[in-house]
N, C-alpha and C. Protein backbone atom coordinates (compact mmCIF):
# COMPACT_ATOMS: atom_id res chain seq x y z
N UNK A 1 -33.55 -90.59 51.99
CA UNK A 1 -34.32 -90.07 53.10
C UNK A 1 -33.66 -88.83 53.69
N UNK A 2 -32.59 -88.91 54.13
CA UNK A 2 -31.41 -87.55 54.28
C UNK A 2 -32.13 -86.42 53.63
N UNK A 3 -31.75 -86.60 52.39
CA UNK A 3 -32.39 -85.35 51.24
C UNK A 3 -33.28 -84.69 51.49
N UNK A 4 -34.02 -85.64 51.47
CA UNK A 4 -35.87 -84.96 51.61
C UNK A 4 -35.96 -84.35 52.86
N UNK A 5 -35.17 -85.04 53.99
CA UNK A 5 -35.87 -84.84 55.53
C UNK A 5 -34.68 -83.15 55.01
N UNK A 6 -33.27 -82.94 54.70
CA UNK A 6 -33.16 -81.72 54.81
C UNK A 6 -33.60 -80.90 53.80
N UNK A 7 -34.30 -80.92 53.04
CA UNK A 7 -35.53 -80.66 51.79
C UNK A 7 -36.25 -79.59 52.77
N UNK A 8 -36.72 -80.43 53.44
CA UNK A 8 -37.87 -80.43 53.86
C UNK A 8 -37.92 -79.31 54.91
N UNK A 9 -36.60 -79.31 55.80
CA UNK A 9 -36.11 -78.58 56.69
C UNK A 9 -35.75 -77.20 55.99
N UNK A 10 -35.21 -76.75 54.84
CA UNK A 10 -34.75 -75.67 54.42
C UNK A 10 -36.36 -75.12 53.75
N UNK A 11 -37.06 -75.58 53.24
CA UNK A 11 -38.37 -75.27 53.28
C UNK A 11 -38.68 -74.55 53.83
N UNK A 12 -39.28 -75.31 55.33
CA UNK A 12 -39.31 -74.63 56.63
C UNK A 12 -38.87 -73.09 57.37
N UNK A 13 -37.98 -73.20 56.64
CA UNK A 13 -36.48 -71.92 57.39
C UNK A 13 -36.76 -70.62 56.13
N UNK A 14 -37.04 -70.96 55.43
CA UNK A 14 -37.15 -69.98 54.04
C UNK A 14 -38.47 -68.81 54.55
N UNK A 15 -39.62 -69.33 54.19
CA UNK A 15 -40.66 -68.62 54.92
C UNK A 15 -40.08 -67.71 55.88
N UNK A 16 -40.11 -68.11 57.38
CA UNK A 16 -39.81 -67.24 58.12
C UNK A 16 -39.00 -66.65 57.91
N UNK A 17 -37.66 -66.56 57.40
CA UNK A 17 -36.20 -65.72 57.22
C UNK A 17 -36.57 -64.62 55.68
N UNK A 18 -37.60 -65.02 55.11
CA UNK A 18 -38.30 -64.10 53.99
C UNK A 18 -39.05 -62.94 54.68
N UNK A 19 -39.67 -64.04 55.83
CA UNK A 19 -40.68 -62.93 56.70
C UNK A 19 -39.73 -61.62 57.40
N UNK A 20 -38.88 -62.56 58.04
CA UNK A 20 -37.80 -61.85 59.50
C UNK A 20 -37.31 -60.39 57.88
N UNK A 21 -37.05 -60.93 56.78
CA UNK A 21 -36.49 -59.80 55.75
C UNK A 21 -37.26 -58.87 55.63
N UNK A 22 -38.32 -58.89 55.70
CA UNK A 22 -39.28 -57.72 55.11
C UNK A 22 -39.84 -57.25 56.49
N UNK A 23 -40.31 -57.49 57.55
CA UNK A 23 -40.30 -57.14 58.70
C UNK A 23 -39.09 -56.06 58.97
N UNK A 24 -37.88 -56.40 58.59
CA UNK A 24 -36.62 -55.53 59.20
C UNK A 24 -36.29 -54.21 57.86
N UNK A 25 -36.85 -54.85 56.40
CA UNK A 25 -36.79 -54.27 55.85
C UNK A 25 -38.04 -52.45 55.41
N UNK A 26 -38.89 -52.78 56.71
CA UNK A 26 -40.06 -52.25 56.61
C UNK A 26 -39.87 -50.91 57.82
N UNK A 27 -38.49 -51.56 58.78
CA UNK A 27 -38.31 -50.58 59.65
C UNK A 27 -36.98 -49.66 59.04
N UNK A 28 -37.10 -48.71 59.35
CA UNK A 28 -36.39 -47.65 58.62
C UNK A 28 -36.09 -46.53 59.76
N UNK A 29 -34.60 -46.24 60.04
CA UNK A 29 -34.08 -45.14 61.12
C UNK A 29 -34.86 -43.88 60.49
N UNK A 30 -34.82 -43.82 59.42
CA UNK A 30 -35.47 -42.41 58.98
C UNK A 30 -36.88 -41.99 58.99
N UNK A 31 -37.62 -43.11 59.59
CA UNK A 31 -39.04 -42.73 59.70
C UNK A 31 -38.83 -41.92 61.32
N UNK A 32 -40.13 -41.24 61.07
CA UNK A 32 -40.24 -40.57 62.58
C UNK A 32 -41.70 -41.59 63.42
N UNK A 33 -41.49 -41.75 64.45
CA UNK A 33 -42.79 -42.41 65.00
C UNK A 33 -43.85 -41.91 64.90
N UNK A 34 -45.16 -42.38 64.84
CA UNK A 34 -46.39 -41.97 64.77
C UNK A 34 -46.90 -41.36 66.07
N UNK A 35 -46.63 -42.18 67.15
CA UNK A 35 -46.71 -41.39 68.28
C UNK A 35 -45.73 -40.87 69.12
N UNK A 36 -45.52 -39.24 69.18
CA UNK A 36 -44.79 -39.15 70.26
C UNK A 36 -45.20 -38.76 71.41
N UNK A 37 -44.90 -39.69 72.60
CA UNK A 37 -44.99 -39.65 74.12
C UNK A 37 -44.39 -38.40 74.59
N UNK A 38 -44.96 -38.22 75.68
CA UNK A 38 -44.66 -37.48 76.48
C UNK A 38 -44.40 -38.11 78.45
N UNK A 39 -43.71 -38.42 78.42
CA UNK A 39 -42.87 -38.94 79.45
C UNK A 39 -42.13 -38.40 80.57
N UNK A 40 -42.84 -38.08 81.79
CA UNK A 40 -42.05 -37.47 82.94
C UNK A 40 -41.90 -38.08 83.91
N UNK A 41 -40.78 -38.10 84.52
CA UNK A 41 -40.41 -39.33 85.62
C UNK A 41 -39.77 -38.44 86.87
N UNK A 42 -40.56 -38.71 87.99
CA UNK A 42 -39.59 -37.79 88.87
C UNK A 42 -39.87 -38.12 89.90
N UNK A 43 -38.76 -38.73 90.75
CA UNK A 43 -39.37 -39.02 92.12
C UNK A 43 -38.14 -38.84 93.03
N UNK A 44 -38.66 -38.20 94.40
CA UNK A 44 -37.69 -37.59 95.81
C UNK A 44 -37.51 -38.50 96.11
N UNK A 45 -36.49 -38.93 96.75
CA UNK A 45 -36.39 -39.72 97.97
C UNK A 45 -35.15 -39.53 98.79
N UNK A 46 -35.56 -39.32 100.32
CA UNK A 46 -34.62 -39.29 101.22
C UNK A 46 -33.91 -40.25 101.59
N UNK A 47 -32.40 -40.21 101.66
CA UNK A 47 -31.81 -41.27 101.93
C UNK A 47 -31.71 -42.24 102.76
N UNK A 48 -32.60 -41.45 103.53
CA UNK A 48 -33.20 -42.47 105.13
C UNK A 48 -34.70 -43.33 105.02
N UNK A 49 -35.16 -42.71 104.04
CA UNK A 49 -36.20 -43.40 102.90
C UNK A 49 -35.73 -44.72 102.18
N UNK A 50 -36.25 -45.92 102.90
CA UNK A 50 -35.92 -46.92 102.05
C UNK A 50 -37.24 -47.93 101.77
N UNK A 51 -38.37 -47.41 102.20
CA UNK A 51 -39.43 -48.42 101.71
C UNK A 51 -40.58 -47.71 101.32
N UNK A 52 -40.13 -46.54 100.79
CA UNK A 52 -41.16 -45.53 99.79
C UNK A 52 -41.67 -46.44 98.61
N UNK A 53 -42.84 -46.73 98.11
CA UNK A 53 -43.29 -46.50 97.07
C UNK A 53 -43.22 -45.37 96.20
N UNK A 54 -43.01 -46.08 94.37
CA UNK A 54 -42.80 -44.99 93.56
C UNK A 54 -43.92 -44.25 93.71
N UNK A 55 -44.93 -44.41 94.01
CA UNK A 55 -46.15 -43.16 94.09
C UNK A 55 -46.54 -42.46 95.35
N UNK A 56 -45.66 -42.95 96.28
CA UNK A 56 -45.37 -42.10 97.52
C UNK A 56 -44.49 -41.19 97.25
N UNK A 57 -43.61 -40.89 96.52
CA UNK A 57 -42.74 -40.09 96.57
C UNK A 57 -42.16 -39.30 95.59
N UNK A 58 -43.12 -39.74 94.87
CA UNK A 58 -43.02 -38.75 93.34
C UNK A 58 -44.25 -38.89 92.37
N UNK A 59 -44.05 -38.49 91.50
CA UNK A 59 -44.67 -39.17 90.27
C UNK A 59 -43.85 -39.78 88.95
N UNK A 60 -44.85 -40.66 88.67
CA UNK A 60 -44.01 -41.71 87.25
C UNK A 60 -45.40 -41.26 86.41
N UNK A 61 -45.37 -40.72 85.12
CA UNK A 61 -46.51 -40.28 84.26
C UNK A 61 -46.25 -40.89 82.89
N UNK A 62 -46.94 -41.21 82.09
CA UNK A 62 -46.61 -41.27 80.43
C UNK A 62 -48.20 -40.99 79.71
N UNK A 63 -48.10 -40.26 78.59
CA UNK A 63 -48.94 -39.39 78.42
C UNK A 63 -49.15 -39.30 76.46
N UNK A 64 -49.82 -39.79 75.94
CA UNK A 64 -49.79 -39.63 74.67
C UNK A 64 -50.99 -39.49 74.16
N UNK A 65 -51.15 -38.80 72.68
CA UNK A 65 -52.19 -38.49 72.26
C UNK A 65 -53.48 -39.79 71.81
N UNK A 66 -54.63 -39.63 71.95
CA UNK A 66 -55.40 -40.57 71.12
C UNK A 66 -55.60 -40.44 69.67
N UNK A 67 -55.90 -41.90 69.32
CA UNK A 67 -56.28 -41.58 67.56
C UNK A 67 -56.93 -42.46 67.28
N UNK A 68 -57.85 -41.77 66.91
CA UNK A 68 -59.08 -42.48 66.05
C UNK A 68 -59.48 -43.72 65.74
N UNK A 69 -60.19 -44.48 66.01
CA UNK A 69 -60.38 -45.79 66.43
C UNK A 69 -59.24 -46.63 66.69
N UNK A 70 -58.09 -46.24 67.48
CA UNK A 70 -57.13 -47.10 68.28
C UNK A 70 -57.30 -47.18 69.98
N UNK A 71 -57.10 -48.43 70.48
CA UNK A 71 -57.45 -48.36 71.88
C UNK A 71 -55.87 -47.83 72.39
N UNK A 72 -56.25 -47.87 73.44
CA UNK A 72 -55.13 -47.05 74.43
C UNK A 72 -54.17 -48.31 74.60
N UNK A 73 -54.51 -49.60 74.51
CA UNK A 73 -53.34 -50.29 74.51
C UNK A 73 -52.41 -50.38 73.26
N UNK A 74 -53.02 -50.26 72.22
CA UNK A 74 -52.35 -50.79 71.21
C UNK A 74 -51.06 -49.10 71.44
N UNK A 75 -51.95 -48.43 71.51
CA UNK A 75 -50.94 -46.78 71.66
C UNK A 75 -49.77 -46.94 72.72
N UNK A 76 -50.36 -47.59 73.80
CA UNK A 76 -49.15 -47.84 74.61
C UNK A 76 -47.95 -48.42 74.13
N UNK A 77 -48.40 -49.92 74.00
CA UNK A 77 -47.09 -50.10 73.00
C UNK A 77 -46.62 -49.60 72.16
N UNK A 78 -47.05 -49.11 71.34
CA UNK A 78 -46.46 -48.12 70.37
C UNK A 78 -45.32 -47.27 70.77
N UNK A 79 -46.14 -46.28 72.28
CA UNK A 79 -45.27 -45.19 72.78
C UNK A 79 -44.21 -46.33 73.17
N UNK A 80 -44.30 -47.44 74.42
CA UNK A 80 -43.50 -47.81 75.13
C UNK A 80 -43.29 -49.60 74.67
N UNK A 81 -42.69 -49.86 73.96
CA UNK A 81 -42.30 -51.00 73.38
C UNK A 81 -41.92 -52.13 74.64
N UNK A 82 -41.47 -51.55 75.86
CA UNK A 82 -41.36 -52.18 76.89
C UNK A 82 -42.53 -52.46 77.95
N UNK A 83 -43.25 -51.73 78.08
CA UNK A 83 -44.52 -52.09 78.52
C UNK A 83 -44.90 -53.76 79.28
N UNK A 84 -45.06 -53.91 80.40
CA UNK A 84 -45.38 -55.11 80.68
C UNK A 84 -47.05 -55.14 81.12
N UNK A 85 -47.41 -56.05 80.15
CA UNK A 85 -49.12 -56.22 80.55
C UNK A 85 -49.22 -57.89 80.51
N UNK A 86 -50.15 -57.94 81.52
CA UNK A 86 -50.85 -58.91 81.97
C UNK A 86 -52.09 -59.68 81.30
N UNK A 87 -52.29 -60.45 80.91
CA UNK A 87 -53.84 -61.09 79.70
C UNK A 87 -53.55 -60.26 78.71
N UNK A 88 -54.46 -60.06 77.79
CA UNK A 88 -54.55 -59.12 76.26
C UNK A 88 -55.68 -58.87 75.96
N UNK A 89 -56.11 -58.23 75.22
CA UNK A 89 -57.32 -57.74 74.43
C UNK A 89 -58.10 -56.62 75.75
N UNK A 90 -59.36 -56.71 75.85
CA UNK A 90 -60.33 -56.02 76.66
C UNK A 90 -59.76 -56.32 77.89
N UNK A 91 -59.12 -57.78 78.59
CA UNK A 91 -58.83 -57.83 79.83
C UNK A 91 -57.06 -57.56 80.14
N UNK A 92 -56.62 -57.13 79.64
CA UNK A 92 -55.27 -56.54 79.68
C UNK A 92 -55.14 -55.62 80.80
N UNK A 93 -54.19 -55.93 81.26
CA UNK A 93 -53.79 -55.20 82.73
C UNK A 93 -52.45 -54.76 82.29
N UNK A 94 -52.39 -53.36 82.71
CA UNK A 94 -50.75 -52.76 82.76
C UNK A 94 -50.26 -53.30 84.05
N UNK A 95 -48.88 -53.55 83.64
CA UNK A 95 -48.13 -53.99 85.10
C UNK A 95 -46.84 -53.27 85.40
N UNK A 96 -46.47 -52.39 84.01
CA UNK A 96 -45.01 -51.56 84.23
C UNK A 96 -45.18 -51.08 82.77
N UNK A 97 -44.40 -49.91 82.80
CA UNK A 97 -44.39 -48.60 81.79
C UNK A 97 -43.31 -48.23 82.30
N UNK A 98 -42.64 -48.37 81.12
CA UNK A 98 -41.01 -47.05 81.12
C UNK A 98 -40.04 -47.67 81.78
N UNK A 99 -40.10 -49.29 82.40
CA UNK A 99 -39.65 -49.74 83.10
C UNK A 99 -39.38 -49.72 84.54
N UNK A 100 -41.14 -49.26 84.66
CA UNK A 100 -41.25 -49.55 86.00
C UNK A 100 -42.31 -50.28 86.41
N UNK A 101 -42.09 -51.33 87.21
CA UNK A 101 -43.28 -51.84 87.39
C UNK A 101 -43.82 -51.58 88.95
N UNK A 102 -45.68 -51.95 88.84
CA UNK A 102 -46.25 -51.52 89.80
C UNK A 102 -45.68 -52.09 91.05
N UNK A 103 -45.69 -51.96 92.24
CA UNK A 103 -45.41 -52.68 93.11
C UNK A 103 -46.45 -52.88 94.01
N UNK A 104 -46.37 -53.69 95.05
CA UNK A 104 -47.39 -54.95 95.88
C UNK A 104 -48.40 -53.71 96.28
N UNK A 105 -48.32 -52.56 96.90
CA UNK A 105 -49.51 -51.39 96.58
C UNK A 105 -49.83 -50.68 95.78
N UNK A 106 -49.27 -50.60 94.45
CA UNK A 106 -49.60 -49.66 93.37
C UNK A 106 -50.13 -50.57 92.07
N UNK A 107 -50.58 -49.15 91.29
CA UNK A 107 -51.42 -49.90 89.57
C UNK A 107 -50.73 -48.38 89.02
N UNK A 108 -51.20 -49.09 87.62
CA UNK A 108 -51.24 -47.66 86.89
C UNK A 108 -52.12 -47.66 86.56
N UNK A 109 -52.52 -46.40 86.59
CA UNK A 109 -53.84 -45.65 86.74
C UNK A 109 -54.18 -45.08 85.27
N UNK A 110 -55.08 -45.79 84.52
CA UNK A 110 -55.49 -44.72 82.92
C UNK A 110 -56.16 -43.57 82.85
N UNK A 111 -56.19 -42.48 82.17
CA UNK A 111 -57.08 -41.27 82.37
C UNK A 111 -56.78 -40.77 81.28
N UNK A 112 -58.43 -40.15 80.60
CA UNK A 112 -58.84 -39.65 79.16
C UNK A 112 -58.82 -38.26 79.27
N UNK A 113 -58.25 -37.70 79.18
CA UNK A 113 -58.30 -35.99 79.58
C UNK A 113 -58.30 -35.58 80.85
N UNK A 114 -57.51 -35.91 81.91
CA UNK A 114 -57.98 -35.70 82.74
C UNK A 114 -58.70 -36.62 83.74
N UNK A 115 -59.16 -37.26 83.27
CA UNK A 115 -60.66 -38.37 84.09
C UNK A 115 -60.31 -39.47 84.27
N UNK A 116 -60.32 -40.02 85.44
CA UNK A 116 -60.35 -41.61 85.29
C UNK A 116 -60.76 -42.54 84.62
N UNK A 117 -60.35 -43.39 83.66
CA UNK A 117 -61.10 -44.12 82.44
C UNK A 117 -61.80 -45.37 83.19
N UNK A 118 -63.13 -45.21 82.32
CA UNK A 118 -64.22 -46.21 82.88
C UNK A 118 -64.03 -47.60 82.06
N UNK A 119 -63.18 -47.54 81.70
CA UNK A 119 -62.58 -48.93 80.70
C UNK A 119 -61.52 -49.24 80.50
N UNK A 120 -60.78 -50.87 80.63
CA UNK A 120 -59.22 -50.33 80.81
C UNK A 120 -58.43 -50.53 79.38
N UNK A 121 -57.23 -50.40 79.13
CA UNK A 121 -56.68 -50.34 78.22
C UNK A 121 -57.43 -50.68 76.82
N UNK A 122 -57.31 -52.32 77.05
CA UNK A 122 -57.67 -52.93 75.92
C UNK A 122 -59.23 -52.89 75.37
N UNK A 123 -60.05 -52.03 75.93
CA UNK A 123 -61.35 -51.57 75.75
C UNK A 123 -61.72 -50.36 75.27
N UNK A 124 -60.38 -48.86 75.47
CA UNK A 124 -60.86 -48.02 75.37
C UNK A 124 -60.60 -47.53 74.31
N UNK A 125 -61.25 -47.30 73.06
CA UNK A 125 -61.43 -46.71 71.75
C UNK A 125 -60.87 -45.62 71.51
N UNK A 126 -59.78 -44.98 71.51
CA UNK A 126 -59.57 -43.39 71.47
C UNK A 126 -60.45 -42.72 70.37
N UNK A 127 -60.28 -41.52 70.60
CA UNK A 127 -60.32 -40.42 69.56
C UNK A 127 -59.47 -39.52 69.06
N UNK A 128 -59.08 -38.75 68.19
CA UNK A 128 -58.50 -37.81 67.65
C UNK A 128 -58.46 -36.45 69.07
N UNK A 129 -57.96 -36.47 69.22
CA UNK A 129 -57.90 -34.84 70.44
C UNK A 129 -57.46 -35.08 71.99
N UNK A 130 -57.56 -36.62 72.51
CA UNK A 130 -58.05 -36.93 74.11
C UNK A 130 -55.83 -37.01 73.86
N UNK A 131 -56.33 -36.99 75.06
CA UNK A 131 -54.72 -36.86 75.81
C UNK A 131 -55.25 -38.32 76.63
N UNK A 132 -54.11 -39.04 76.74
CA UNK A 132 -54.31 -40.56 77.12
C UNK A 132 -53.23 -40.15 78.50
N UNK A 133 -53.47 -40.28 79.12
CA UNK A 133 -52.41 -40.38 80.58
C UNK A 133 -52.27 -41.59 81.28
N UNK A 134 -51.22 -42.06 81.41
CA UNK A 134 -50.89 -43.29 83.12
C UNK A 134 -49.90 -42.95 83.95
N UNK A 135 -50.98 -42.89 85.04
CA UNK A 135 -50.02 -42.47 86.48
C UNK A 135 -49.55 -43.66 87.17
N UNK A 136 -48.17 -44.06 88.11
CA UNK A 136 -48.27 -45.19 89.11
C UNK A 136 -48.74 -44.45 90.18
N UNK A 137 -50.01 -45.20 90.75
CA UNK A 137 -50.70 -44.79 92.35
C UNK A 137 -50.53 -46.21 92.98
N UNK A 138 -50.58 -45.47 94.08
CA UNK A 138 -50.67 -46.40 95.53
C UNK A 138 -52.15 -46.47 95.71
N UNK A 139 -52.36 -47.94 96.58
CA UNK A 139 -53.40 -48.01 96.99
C UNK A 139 -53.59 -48.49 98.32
C-alpha cells in the first residue's frame, strides 16, 4: 500500500513540475516585451501636506498602446504584472497600477485616446492605433 499511495503521489508532482519547466522555459531575458508602457508618476507634496490624495496632488498615469482584438485588461497586465483588480472578465475593476492603489476617494480612470471609456477594462476591445490611458482621480 506504501508503494502505490507514493506511486501515486510522484504521478501527481510530475505533470505540474513538467508544466512549471516549460512555462519557465518559454520565458527568455532576451525577448523584448510586446508591450511597452509608458509610465509617468509625479506627485507634489508639501510637507505640511499630510492627507492629500494621490490625485490631489499630482498625477499617477500609465499609458500603452492598443492591439487588435485585445481588451485593455488583458494589456494591462501585460504592461503592469502588478496590477490589482477586483472580479475578472467584463466586470473587472482596477484597484492599483504601478503600485498604487486607489484610495477611499479615488478610481482609476480608463481613456481611449483621449476620451473617457464607455466600457471598463474587461469589455473594451482595442484596436491597432488607440493609446489606452489610466489616470488615479478623486472623486
Amino acid at each position: 500500500m506504501t508503494i502505490a499511495l507514493r506511486s501515486s503521489r510522484l504521478l501527481s508532482v510530475l505533470p505540474a513540475a513538467a508544466l512549471a519547466a516549460a512555462l519557465l522555459a518559454g520565458c527568455s531575458a532576451d525577448e523584448e516585451p510586446a508591450v511597452e508602457p509608458t509610465v509617468t508618476a509625479s506627485v507634489e507634496a508639501d510637507a505640511a501636506d499630510t492627507g492629500d490624495d494621490a490625485a490631489e496632488t499630482g498625477s499617477t498615469d500609465l499609458s500603452y498602446p492598443g492591439e487588435e482584438g485585445r481588451t485593455a485588461l488583458e494589456l494591462l497586465l501585460e504592461a503592469d504584472p502588478s496590477a490589482t483588480v477586483e472580479g475578472e472578465g467584463e466586470m473587472a475593476f482596477v484597484t492599483g497600477i504601478g503600485g498604487v492603489e486607489a484610495g477611499e476617494n479615488e478610481f482609476w480612470a480608463l481613456y481611449v485616446d483621449g476620451e473617457p471609456a464607455e466600457v471598463g477594462a474587461g469589455a473594451l476591445v482595442t484596436e491597432d492605433g488607440q493609446e489606452i490611458t489610466w489616470k488615479l482621480e478623486a472623486f
